[in-house]
C-alpha atoms as a PDB file:
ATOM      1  CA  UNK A   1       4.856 -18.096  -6.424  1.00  0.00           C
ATOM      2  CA  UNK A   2       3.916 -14.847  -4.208  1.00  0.00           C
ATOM      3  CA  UNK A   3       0.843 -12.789  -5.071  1.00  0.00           C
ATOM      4  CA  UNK A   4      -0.058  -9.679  -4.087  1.00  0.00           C
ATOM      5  CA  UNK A   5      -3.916  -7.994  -4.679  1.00  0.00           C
ATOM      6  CA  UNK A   6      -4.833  -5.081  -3.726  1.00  0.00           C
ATOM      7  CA  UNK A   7      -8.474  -3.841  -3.678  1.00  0.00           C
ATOM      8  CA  UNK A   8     -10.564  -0.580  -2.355  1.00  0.00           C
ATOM      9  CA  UNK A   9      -9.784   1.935  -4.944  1.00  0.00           C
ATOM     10  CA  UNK A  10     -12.432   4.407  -6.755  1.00  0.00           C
ATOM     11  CA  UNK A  11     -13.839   7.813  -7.094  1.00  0.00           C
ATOM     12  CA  UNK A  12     -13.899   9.719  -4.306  1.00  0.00           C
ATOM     13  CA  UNK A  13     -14.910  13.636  -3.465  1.00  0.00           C
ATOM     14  CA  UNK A  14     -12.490  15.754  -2.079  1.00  0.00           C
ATOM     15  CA  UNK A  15     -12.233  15.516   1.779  1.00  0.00           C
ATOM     16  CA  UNK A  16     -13.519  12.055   1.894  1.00  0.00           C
ATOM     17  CA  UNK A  17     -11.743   8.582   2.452  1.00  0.00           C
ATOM     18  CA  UNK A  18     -10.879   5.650   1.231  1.00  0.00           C
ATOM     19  CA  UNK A  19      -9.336   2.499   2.683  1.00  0.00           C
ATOM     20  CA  UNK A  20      -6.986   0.336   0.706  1.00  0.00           C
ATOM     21  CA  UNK A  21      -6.196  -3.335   1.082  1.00  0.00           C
ATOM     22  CA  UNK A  22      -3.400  -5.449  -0.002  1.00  0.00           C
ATOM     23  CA  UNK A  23      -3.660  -9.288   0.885  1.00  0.00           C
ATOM     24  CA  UNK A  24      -0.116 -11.754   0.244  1.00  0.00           C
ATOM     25  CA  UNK A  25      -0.294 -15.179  -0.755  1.00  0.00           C
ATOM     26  CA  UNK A  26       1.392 -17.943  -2.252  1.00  0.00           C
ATOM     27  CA  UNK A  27       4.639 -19.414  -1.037  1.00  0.00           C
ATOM     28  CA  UNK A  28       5.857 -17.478   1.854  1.00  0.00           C
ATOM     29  CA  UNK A  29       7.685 -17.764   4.515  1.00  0.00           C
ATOM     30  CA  UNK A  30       7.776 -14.770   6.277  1.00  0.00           C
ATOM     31  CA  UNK A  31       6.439 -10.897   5.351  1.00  0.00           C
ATOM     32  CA  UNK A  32       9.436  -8.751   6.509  1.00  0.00           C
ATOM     33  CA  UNK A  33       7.646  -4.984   5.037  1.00  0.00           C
ATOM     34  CA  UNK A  34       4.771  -4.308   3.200  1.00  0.00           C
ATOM     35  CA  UNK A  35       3.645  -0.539   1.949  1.00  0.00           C
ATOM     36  CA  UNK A  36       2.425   1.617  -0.657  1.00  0.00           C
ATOM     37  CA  UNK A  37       3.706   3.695  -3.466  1.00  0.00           C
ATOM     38  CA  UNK A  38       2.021   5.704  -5.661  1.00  0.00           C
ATOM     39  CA  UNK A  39       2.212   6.703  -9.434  1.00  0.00           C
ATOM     40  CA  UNK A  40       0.346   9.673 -11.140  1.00  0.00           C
ATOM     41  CA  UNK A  41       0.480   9.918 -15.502  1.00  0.00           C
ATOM     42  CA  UNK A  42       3.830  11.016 -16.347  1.00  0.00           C
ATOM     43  CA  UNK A  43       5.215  11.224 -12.600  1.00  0.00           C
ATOM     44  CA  UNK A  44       7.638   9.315 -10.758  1.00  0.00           C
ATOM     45  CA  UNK A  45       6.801   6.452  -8.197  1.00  0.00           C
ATOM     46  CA  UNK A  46       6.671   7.911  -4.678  1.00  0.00           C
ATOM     47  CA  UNK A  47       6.427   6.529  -1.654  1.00  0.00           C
ATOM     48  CA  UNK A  48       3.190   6.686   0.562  1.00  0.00           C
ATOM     49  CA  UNK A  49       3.961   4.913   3.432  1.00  0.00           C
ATOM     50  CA  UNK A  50       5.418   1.327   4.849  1.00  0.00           C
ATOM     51  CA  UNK A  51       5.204  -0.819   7.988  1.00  0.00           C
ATOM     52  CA  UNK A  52       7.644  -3.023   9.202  1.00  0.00           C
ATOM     53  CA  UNK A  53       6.918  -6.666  10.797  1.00  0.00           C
ATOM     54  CA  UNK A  54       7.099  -5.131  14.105  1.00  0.00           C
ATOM     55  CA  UNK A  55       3.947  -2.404  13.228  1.00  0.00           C
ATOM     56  CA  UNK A  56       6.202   0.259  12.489  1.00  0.00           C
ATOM     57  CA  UNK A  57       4.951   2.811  10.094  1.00  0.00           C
ATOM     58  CA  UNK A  58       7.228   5.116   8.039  1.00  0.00           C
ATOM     59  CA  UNK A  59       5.218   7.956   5.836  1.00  0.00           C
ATOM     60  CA  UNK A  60       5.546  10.135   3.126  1.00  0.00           C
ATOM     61  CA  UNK A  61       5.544  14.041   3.775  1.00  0.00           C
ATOM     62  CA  UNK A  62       2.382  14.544   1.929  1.00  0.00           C
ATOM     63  CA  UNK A  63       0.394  12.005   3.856  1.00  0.00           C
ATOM     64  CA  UNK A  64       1.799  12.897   7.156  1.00  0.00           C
ATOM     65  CA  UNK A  65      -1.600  13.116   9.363  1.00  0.00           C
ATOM     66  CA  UNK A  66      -3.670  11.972   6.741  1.00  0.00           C
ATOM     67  CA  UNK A  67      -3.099   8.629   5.868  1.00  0.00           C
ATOM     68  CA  UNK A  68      -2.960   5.767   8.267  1.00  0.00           C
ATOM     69  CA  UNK A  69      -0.669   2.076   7.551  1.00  0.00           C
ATOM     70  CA  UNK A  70      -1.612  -0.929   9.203  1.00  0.00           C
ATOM     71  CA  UNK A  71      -0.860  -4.726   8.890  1.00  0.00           C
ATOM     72  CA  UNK A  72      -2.835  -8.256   9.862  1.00  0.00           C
ATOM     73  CA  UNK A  73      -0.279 -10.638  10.276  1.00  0.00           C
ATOM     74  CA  UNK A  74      -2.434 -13.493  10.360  1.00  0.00           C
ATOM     75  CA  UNK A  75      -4.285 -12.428   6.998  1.00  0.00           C
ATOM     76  CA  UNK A  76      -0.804 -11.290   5.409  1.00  0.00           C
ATOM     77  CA  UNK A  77      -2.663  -8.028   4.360  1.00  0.00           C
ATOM     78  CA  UNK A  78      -1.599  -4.543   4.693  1.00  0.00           C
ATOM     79  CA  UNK A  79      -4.270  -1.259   5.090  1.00  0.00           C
ATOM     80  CA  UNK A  80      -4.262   2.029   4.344  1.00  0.00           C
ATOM     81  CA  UNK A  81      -6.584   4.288   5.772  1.00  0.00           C
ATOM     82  CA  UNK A  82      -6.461   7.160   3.766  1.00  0.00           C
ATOM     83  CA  UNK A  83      -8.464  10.674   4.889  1.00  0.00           C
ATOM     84  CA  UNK A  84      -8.956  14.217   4.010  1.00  0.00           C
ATOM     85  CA  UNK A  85      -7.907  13.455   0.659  1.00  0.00           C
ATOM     86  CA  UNK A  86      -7.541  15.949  -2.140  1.00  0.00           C
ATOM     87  CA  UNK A  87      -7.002  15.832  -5.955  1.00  0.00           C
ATOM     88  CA  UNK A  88      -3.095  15.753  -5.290  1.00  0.00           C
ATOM     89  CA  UNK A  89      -4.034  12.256  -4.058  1.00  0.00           C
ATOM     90  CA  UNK A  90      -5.140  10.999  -7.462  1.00  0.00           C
ATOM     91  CA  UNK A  91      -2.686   8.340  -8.873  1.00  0.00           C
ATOM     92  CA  UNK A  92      -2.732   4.450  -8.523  1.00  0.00           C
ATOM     93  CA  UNK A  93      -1.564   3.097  -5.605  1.00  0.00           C
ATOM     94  CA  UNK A  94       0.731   0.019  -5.811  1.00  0.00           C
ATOM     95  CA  UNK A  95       1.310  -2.369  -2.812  1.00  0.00           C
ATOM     96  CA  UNK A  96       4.421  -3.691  -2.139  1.00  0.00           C
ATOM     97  CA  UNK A  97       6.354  -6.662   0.037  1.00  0.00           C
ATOM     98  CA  UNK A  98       9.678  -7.729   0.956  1.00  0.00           C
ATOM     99  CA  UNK A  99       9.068 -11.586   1.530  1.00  0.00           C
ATOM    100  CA  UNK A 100      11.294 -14.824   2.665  1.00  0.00           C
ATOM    101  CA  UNK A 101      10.982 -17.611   1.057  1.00  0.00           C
ATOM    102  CA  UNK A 102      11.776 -21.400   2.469  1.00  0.00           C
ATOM    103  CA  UNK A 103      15.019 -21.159   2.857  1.00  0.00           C
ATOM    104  CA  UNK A 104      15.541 -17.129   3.697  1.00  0.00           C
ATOM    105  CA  UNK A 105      16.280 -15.733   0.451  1.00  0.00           C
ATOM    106  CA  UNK A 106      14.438 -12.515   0.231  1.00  0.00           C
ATOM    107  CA  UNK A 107      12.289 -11.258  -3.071  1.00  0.00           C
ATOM    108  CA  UNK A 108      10.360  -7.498  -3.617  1.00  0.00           C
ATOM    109  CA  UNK A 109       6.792  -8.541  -5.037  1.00  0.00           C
ATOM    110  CA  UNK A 110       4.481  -5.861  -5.974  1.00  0.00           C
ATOM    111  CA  UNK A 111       0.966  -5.690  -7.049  1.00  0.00           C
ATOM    112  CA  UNK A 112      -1.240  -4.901  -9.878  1.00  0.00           C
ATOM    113  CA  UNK A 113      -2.349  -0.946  -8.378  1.00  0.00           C
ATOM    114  CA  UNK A 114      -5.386  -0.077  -7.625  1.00  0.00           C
ATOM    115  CA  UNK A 115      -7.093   3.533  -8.819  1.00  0.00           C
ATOM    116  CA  UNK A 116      -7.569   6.401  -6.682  1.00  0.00           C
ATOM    117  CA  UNK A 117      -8.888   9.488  -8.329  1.00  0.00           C
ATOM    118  CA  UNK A 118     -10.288  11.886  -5.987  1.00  0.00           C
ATOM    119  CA  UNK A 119     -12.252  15.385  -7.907  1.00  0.00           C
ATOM    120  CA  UNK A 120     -12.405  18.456  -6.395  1.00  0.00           C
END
């Protein structure tokens, strides 16, 4: 069983920051992407950003500059810094995984979400 819990969501002013964390356990191989989508009341699921095992980060347009993925490989977590934020940013944020199990069959696990609600 994989498990994913994110944590480091809350009420923020607009222009502040916040930093989520997502940590990955259970029975696991190997972490092959982790990232972060997002879901506001009535909206579709959109991508924040991602990071590949390598560190490579991929972002969505409206965090481009703001918002900053990272990854401990050792800790199976994944980070997102996230500045300068504005009401647009309200939503929860979900964390997400593409992970290996034993014998290389690959599974996409996601988390609970964790609340981000920023006022103006």
């Amino acid at each position: 069983q994989v498990q994913l819990v994110e944590s480091g969501g809350g009420l923020v002013q607009a222009g502040g920051s916040l930093r989520l964390s997502c940590a990955a356990s259970g029975s696991i191989s190997s972490i092959i992407t982790m990232g972060w989508y997002r879901q506001a009341p009535g909206k579709q699921r959109e991508l924040v950003a991602d990071i590949t095992s390598g560190g490579s980060g991929n972002y969505g347009d409206s965090v481009k500059g703001r918002f900053t993925i990272s990854r401990d490989n050792a800790k199976k977590t994944v980070y997102l810094q996230m500045n300068n934020l504005t009401p647009e940013d309200t939503a929860v944020y979900y964390c997400n995984a593409r992970i290996t199990d034993w014998i290389g069959v690959a599974s996409n696990y996601w988390g609970q979400g964790t609340q981000v609600t920023v006022s103006s």
